[in-house]
PDB file of N, CA and C in Angstrom:
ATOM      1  N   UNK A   1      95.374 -35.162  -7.076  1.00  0.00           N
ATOM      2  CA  UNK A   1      95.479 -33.828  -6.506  1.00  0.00           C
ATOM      3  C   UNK A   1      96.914 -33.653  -6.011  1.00  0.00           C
ATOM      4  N   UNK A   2      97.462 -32.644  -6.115  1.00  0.00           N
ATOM      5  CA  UNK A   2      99.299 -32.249  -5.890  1.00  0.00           C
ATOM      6  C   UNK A   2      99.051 -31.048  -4.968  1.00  0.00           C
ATOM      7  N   UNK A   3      99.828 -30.999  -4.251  1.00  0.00           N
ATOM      8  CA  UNK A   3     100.026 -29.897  -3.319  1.00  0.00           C
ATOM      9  C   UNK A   3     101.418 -28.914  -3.887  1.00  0.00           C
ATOM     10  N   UNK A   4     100.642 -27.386  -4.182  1.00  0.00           N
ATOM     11  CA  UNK A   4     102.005 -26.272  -4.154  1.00  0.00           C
ATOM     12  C   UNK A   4     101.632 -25.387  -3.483  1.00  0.00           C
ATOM     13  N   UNK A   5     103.603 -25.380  -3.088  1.00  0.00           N
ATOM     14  CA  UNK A   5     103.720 -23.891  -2.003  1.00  0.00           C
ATOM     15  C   UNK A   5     104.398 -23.188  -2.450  1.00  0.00           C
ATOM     16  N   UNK A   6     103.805 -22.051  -2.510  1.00  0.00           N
ATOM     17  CA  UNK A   6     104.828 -20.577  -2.806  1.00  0.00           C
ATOM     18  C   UNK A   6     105.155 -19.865  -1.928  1.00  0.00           C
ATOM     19  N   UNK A   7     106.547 -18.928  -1.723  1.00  0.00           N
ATOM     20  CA  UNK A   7     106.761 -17.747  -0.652  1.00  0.00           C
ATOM     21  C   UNK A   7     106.660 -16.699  -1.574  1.00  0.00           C
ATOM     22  N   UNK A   8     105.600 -15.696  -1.123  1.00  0.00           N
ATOM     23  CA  UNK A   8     105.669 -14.482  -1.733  1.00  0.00           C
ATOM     24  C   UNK A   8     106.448 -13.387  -1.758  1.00  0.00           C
ATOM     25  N   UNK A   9     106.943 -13.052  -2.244  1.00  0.00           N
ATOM     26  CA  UNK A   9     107.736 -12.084  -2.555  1.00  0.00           C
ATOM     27  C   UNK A   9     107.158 -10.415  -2.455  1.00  0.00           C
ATOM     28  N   UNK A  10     107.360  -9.194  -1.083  1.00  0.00           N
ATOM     29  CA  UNK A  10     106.705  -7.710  -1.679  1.00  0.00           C
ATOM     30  C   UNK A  10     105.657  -7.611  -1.317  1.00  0.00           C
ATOM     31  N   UNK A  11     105.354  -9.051   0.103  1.00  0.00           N
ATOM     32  CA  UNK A  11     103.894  -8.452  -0.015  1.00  0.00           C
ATOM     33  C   UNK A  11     103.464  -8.814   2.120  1.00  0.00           C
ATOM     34  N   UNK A  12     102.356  -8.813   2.666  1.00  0.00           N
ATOM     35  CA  UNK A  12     102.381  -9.279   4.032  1.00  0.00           C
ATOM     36  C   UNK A  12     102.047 -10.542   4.207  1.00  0.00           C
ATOM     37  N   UNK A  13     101.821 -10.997   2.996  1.00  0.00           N
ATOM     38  CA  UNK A  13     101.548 -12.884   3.573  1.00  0.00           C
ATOM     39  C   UNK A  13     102.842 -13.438   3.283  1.00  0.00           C
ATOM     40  N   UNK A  14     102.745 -14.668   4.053  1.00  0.00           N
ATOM     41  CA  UNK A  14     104.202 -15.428   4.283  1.00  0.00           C
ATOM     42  C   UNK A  14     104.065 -16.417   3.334  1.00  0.00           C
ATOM     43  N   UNK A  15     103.251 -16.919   3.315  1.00  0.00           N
ATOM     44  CA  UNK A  15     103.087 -18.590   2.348  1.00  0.00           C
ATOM     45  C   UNK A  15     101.587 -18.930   1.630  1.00  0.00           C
ATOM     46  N   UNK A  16     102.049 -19.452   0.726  1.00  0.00           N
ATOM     47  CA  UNK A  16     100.609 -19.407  -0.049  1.00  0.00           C
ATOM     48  C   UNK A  16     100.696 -20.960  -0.557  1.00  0.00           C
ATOM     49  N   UNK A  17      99.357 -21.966   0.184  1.00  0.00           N
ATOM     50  CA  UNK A  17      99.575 -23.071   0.248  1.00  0.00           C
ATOM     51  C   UNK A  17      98.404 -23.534  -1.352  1.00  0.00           C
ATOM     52  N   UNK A  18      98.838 -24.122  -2.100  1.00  0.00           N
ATOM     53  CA  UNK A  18      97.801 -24.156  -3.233  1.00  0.00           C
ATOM     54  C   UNK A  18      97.325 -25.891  -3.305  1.00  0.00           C
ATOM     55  N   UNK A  19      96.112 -26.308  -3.413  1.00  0.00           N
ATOM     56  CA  UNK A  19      95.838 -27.979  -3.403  1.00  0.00           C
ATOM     57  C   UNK A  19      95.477 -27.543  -5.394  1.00  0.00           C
ATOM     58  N   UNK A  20      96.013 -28.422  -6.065  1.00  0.00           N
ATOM     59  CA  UNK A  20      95.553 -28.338  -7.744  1.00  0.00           C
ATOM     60  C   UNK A  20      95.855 -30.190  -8.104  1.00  0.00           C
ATOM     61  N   UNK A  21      94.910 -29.824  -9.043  1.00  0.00           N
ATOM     62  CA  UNK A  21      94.255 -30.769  -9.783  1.00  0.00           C
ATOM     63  C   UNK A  21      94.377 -30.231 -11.547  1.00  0.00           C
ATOM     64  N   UNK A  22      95.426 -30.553 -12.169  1.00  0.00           N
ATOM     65  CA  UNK A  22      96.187 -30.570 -13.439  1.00  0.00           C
ATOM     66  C   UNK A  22      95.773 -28.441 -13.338  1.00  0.00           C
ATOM     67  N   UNK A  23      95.393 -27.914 -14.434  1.00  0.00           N
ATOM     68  CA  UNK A  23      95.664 -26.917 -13.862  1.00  0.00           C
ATOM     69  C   UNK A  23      94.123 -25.679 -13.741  1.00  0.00           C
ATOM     70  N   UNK A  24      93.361 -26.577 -12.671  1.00  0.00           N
ATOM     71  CA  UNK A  24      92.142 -26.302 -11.660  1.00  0.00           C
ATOM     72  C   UNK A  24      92.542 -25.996 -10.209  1.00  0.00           C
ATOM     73  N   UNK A  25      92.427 -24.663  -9.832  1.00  0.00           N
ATOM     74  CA  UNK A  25      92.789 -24.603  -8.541  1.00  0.00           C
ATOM     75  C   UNK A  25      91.880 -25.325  -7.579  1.00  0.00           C
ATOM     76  N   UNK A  26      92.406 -25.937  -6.405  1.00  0.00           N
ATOM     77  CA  UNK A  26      91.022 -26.925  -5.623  1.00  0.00           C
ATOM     78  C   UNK A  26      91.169 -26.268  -4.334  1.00  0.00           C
ATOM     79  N   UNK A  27      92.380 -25.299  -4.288  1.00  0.00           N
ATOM     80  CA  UNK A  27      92.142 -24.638  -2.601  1.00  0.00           C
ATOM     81  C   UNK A  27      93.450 -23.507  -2.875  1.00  0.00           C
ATOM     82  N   UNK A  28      93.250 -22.733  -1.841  1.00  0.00           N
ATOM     83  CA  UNK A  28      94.488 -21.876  -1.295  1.00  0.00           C
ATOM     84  C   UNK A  28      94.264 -21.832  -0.151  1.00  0.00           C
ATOM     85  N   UNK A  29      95.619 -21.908   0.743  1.00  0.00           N
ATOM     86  CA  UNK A  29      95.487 -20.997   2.175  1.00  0.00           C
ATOM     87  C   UNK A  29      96.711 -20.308   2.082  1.00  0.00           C
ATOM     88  N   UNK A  30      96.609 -19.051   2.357  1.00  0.00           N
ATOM     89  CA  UNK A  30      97.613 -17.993   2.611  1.00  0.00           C
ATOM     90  C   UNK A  30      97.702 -17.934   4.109  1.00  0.00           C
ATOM     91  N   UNK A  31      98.861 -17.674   4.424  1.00  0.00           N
ATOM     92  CA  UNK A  31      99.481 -17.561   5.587  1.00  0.00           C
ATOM     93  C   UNK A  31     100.271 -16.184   6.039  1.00  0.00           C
ATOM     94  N   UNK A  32      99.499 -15.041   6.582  1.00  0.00           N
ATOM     95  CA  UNK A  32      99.920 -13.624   6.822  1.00  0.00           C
ATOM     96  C   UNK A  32      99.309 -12.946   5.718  1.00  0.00           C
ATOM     97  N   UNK A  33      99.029 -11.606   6.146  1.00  0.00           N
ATOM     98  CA  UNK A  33      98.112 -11.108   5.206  1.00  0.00           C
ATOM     99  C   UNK A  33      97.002 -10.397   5.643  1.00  0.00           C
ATOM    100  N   UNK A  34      96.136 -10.074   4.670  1.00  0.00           N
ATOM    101  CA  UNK A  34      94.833  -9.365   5.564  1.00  0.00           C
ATOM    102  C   UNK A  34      93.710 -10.773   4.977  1.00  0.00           C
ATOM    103  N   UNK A  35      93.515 -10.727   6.324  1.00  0.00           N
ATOM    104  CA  UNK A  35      93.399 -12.646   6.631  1.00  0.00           C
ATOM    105  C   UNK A  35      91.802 -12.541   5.646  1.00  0.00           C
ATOM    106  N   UNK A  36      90.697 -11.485   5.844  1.00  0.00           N
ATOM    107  CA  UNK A  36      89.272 -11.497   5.439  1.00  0.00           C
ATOM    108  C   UNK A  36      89.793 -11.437   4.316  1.00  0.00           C
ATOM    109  N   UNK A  37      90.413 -10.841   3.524  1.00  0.00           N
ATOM    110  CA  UNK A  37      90.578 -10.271   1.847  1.00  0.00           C
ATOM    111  C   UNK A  37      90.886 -12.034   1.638  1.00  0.00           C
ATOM    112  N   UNK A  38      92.334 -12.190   1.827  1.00  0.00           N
ATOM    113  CA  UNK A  38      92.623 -13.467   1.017  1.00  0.00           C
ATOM    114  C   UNK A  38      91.709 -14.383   1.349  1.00  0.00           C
ATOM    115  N   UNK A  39      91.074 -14.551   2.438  1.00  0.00           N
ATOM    116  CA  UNK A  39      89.943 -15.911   2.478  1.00  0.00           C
ATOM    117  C   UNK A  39      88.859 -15.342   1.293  1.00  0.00           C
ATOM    118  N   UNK A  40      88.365 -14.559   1.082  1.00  0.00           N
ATOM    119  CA  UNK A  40      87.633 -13.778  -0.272  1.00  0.00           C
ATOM    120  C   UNK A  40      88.599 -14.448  -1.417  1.00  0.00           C
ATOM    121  N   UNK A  41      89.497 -14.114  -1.555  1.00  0.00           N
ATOM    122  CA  UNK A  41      90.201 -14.925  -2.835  1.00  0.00           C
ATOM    123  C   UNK A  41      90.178 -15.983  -3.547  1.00  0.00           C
ATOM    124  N   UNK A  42      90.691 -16.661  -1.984  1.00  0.00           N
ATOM    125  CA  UNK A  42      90.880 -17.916  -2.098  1.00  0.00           C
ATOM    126  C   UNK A  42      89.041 -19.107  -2.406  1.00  0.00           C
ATOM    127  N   UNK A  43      88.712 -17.853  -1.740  1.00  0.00           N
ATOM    128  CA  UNK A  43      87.095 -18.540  -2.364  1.00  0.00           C
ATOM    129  C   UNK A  43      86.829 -18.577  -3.607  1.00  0.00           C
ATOM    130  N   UNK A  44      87.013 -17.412  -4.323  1.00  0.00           N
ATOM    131  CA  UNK A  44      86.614 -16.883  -5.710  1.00  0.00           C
ATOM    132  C   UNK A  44      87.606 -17.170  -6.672  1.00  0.00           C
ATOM    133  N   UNK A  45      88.837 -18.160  -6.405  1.00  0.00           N
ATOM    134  CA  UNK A  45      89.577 -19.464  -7.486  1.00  0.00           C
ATOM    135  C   UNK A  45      89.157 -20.205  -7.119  1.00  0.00           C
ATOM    136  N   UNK A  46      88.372 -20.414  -6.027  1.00  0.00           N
ATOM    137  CA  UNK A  46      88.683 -21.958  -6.244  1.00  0.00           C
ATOM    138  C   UNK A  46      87.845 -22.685  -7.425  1.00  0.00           C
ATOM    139  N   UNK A  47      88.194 -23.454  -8.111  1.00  0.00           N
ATOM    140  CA  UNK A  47      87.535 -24.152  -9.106  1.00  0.00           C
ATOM    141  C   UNK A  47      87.471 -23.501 -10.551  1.00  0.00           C
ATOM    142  N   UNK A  48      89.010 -22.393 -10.513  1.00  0.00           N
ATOM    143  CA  UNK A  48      89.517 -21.466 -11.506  1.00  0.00           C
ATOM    144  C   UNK A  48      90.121 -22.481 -12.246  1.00  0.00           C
ATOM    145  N   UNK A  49      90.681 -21.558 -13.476  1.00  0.00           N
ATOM    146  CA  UNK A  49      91.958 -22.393 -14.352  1.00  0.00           C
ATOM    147  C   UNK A  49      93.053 -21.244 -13.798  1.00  0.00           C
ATOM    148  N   UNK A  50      93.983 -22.013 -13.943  1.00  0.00           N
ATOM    149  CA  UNK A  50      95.515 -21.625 -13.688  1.00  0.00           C
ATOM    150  C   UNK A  50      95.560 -19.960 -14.890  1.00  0.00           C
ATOM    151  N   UNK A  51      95.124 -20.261 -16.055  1.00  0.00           N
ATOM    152  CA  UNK A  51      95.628 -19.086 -16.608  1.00  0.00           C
ATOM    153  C   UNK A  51      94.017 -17.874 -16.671  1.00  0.00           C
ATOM    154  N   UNK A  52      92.897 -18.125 -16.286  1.00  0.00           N
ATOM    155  CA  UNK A  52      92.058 -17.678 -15.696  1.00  0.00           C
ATOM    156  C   UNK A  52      92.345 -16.302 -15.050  1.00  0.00           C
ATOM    157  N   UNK A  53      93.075 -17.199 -13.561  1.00  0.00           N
ATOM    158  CA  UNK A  53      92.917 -16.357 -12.556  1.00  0.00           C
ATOM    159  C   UNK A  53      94.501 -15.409 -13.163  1.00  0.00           C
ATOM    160  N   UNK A  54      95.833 -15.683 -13.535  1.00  0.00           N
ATOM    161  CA  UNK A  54      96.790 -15.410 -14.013  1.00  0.00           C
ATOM    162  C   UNK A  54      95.962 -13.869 -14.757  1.00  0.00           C
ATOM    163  N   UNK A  55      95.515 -14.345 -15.851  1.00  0.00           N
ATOM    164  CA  UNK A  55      94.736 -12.879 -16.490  1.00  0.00           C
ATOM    165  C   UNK A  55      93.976 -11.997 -15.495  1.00  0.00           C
ATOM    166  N   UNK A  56      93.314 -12.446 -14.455  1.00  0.00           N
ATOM    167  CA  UNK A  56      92.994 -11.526 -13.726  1.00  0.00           C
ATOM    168  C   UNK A  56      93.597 -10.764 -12.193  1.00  0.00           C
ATOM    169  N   UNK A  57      94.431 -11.846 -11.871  1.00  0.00           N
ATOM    170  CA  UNK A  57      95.458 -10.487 -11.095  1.00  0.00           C
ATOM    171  C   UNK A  57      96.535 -10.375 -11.368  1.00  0.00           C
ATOM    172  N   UNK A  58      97.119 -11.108 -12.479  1.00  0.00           N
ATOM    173  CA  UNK A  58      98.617 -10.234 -12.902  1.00  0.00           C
ATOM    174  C   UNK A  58      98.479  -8.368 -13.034  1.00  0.00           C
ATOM    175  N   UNK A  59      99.949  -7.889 -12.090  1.00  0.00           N
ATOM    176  CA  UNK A  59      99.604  -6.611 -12.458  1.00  0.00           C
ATOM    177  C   UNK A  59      99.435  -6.006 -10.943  1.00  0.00           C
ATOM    178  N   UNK A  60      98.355  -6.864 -10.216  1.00  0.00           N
ATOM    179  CA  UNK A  60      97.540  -5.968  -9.224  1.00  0.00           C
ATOM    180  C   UNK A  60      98.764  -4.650  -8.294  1.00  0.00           C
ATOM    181  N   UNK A  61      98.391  -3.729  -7.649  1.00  0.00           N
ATOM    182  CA  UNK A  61      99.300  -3.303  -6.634  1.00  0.00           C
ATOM    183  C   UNK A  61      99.104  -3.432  -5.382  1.00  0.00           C
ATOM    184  N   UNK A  62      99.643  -2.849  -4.865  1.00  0.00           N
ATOM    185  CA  UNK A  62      98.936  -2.834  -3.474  1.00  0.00           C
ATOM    186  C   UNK A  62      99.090  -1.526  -2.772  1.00  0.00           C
ATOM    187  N   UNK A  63      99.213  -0.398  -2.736  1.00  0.00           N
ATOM    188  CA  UNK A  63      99.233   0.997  -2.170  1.00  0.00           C
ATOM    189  C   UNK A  63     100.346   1.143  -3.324  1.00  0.00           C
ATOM    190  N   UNK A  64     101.366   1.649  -2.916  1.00  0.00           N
ATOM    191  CA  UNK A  64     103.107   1.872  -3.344  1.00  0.00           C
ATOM    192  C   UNK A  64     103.783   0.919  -3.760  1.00  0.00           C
ATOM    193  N   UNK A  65     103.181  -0.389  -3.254  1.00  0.00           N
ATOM    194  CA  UNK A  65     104.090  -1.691  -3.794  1.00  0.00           C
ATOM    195  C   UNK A  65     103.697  -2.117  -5.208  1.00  0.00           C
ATOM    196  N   UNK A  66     104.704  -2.537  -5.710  1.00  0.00           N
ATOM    197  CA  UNK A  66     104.912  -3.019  -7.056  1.00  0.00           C
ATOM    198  C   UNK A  66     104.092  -4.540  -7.041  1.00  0.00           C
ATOM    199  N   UNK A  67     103.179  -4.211  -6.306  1.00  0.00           N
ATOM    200  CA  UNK A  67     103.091  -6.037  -6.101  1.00  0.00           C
ATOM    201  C   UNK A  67     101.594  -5.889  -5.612  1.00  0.00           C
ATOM    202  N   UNK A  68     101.356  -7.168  -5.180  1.00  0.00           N
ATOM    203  CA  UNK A  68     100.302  -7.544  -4.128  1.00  0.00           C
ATOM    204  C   UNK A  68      99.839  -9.151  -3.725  1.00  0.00           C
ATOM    205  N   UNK A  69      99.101  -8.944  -3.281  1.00  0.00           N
ATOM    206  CA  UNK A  69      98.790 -10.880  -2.827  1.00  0.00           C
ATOM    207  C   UNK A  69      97.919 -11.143  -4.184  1.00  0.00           C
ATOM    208  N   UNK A  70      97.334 -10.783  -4.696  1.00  0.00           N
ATOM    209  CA  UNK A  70      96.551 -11.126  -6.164  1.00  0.00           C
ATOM    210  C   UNK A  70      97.735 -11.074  -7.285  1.00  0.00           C
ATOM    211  N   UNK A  71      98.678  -9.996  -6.895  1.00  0.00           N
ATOM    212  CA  UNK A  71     100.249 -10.578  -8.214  1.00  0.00           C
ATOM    213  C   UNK A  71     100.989 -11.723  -7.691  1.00  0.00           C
ATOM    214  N   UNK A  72     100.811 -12.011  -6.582  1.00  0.00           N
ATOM    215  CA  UNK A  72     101.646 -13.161  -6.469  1.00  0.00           C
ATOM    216  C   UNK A  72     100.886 -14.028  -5.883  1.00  0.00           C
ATOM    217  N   UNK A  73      99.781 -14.388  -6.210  1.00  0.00           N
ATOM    218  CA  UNK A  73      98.923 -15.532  -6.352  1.00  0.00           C
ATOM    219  C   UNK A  73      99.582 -16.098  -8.230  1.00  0.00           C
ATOM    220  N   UNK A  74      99.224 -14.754  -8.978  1.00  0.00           N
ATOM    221  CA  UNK A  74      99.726 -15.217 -10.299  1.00  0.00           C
ATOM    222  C   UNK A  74     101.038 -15.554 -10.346  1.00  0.00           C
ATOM    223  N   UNK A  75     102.344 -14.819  -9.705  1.00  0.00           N
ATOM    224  CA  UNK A  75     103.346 -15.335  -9.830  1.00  0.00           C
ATOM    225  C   UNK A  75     103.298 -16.921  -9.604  1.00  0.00           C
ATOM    226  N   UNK A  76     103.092 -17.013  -8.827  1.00  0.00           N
ATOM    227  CA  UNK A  76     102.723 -18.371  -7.995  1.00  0.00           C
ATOM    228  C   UNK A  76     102.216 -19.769  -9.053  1.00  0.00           C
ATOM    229  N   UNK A  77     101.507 -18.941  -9.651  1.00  0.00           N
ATOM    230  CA  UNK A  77     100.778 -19.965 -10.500  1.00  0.00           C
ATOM    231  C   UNK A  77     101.377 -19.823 -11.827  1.00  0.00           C
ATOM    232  N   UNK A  78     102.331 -18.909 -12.180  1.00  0.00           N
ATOM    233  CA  UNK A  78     103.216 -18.595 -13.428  1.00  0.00           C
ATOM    234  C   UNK A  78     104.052 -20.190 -12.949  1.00  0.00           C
ATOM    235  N   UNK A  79     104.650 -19.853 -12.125  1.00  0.00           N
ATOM    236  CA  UNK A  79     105.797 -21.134 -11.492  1.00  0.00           C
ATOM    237  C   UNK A  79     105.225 -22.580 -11.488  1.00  0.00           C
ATOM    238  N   UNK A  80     104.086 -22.383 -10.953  1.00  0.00           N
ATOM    239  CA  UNK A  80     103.371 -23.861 -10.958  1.00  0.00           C
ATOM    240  C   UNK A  80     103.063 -24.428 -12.523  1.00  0.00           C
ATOM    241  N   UNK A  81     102.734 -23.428 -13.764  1.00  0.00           N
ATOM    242  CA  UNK A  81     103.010 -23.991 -14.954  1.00  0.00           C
ATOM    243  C   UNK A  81     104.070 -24.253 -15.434  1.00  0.00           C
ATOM    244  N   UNK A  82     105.289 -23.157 -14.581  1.00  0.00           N
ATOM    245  CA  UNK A  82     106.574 -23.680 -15.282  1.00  0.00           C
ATOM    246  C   UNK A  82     106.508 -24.993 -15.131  1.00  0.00           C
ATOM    247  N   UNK A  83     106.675 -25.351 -13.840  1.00  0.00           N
ATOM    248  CA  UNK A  83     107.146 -27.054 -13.721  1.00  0.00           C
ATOM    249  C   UNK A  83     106.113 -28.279 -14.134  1.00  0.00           C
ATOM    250  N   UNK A  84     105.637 -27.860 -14.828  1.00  0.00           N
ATOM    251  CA  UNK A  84     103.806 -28.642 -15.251  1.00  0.00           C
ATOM    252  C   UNK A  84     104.498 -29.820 -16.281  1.00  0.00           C
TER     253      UNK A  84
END
């Protein structure tokens, strides 16, 4: 099991802590944010594939922002395959 951290970029959470196992998500904790939504998230990967969850919130927005905590969960996990 490997531990990754991402800083999000565009959005209200600060850090997005990921526990993975080759490319099976085994946890997230986000740090800032709308704390009920991402604990919902972070429930509903866990025990995802990396390009899984990638297909399902690449894209997302969030009001006006070009972004959201579900696009940069995928960013997040775009990066974590880069370095795979």
């Amino acid at each position: 099991m490997s531990k990754f951290v991402y800083k999000p970029k565009g959005t209200c959470s600060r850090l997005m802590e990921f526990e993975m196992e080759g490319d099976i998500i085994k946890s997230l904790k986000v740090s800032g944010g709308c704390n009920g939504n991402l604990q919902g998230i972070s429930s509903i990967i866990r025990e995802k594939s990396v390009d899984e969850v990638i297909r399902a919130f690449e894209g997302i927005h969030c009001g006006p922002r070009p972004t959201s905590c579900p696009d940069q969960i995928a960013c997040a996990l775009k990066e974590y395959k880069a370095h795979q």
